[in-house]
Protein backbone atom coordinates (compact mmCIF):
# COMPACT_ATOMS: atom_id res chain seq x y z
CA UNK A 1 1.87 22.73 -42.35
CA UNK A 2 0.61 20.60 -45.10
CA UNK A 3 3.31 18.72 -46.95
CA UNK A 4 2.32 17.10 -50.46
CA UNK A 5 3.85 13.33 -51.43
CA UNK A 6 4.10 11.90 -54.69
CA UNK A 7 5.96 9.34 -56.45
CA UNK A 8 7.97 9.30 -59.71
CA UNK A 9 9.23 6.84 -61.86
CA UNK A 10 12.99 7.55 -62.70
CA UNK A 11 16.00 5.72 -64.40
CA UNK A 12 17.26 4.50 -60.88
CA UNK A 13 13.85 3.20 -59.48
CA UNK A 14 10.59 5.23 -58.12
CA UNK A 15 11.33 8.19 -56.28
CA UNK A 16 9.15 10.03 -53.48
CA UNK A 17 8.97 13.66 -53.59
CA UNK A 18 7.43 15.85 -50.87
CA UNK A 19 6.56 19.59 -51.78
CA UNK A 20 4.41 22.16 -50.21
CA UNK A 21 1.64 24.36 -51.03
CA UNK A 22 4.22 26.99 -52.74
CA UNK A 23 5.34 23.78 -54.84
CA UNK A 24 9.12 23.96 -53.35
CA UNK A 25 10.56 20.70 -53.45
CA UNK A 26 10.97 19.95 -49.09
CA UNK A 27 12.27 16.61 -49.66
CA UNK A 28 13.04 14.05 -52.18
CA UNK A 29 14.38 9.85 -51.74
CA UNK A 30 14.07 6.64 -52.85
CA UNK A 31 11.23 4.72 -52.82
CA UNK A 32 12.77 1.70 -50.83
CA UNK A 33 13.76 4.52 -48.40
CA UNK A 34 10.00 5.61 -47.28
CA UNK A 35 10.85 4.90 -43.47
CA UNK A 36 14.09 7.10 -43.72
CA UNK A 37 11.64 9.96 -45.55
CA UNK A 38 9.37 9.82 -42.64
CA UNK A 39 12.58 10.18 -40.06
CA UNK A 40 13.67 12.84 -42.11
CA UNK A 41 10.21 14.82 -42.05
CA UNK A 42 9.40 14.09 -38.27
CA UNK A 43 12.67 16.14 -37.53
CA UNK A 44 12.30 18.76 -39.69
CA UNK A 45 8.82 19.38 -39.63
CA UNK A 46 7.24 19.12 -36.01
CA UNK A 47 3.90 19.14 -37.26
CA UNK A 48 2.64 18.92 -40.42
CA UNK A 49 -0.09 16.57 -42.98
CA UNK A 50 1.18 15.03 -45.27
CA UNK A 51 -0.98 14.31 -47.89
CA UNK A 52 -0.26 11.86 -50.88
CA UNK A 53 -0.99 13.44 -54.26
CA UNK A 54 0.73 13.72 -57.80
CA UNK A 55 3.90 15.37 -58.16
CA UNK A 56 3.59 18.96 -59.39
CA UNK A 57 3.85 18.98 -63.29
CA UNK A 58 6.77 21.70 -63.05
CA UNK A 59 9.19 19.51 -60.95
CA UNK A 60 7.91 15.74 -62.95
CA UNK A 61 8.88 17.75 -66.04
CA UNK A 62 12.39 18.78 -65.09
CA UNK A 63 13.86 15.58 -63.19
CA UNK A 64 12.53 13.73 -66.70
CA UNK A 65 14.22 16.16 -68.35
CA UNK A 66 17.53 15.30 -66.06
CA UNK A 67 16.92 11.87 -66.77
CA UNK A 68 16.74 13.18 -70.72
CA UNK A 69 20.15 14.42 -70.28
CA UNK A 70 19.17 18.26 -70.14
CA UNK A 71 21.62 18.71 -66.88
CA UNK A 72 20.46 21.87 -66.43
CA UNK A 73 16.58 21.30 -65.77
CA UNK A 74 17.14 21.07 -61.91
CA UNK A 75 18.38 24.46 -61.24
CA UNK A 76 15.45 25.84 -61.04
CA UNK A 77 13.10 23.96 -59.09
CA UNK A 78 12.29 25.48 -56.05
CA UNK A 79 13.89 24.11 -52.47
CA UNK A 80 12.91 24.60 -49.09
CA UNK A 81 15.24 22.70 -46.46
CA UNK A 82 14.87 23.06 -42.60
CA UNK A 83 18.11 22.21 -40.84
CA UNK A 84 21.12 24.11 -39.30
CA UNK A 85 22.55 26.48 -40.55
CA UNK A 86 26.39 24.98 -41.47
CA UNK A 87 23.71 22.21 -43.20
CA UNK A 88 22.00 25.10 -45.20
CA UNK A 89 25.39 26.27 -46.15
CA UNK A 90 26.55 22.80 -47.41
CA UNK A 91 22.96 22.39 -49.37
CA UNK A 92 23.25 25.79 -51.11
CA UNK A 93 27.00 25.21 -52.06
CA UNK A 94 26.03 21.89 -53.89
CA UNK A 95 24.09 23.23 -56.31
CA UNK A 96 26.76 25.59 -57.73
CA UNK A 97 28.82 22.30 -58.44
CA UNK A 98 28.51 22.08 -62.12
CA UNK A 99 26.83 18.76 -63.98
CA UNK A 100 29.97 16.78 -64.40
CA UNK A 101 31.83 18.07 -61.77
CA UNK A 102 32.52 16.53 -58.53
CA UNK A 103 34.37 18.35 -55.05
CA UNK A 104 35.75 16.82 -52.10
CA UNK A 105 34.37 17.09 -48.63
CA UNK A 106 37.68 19.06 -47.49
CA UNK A 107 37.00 21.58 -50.64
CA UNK A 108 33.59 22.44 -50.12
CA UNK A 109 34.39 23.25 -46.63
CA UNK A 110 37.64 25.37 -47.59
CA UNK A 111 34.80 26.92 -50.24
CA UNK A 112 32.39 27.72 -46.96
CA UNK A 113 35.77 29.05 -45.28
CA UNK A 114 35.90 26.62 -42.93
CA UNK A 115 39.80 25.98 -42.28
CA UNK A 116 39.25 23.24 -39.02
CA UNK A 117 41.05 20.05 -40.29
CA UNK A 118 37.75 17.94 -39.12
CA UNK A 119 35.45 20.30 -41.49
CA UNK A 120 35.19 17.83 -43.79
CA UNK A 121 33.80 15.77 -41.51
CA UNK A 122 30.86 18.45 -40.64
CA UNK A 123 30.78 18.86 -44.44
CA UNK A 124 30.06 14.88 -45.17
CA UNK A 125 27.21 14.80 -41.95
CA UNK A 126 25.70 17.94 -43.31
CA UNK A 127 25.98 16.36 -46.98
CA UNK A 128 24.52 12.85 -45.67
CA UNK A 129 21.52 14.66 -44.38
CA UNK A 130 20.76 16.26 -47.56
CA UNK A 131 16.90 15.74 -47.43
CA UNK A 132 16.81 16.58 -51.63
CA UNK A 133 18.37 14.14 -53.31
CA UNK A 134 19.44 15.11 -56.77
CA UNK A 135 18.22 18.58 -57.24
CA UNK A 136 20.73 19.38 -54.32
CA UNK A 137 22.94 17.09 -55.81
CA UNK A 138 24.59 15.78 -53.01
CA UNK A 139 26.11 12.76 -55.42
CA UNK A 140 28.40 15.33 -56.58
CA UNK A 141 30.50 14.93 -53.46
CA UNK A 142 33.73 12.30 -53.49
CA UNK A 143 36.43 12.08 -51.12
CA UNK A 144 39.48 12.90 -51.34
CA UNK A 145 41.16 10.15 -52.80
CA UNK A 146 38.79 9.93 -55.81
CA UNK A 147 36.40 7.05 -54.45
CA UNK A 148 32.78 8.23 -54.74
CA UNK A 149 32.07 7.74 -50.61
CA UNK A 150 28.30 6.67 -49.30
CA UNK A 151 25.02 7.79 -51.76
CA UNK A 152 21.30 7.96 -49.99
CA UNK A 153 20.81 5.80 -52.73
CA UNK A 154 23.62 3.39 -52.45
CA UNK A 155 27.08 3.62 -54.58
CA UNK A 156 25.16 2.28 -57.44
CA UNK A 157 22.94 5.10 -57.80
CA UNK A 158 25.31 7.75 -57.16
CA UNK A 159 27.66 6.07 -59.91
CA UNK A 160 24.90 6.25 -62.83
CA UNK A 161 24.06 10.10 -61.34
CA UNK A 162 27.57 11.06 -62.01
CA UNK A 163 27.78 9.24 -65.26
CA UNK A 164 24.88 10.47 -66.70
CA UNK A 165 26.54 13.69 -65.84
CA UNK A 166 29.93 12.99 -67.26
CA UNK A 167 28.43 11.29 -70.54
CA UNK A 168 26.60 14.80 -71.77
């Protein structure tokens, strides 16, 4: 399989974005995460080339236009996610949270129907492994008692995600 990387520049530092040949966003960090991104890849993707290029036009245009406060340009870029399939499950259900919005662990897995009191435990591991940051918007996720919990990105990052959300 031959995976495409390219970098970004973005509000909260350079980001690296890894598509494929369809031009589906496969996975999408930090910059001063690169070592995590190749973790991520290796278990995902037991073989593949990954080749460093531009990021498509289509998916640079719409995270600057999430940066541009048009909250809306993500929902349409293309994902493609390997991973179980209670993570699949978690991944799709983020991206019907709303811009502005936020859910707890525990609701997103009463949402999925999952009624175990340690579900929203699964829910934050599956959320955690998110390999998409922002377009799956995985910030969007607090616990319970209102505190906004771990970010890929660290709290600072997931704090200006969900007020750039909250501002527009």
């Amino acid at each position: 399989m031959k995976l495409y990387l390219g970098n970004l520049p973005s509000p909260l530092g350079k980001l690296l974005l890894v598509s494929d040949d369809e031009q589906r966003v496969r996975a999408l960090d930090f910059a001063d995460h690169r070592a995590r991104l190749a973790r991520l890849l290796d278990e995902h993707y037991s073989h593949y080339d990954l080749i460093e290029t531009t990021v498509p036009q289509t998916i640079a245009t719409a995270l600057e236009r999430y940066f541009d406060s048009d909250l809306t340009a993500l929902n349409d870029i293309p994902t493609a996610t390997n991973g179980s399939e209670l993570q699949r499950r978690v991944w799709k259900a983020l991206r019907t949270i709303p811009p502005g919005k936020t859910m707890s662990y525990g609701e997103i897995a009463r949402e999925l129907g999952l009624h175990d009191p340690r579900a929203a435990i699964d829910i934050g591991a599956a959320n955690g492994s998110n390999p998409v940051a922002i377009i799956v918007p995985c910030h969007r996720v607090i616990r319970s008692d209102g505190n906004v919990g771990a970010y890929r990105g660290g709290p600072v990052a997931k704090r200006a995600l969900l007020d750039l959300e909250r501002e527009r």
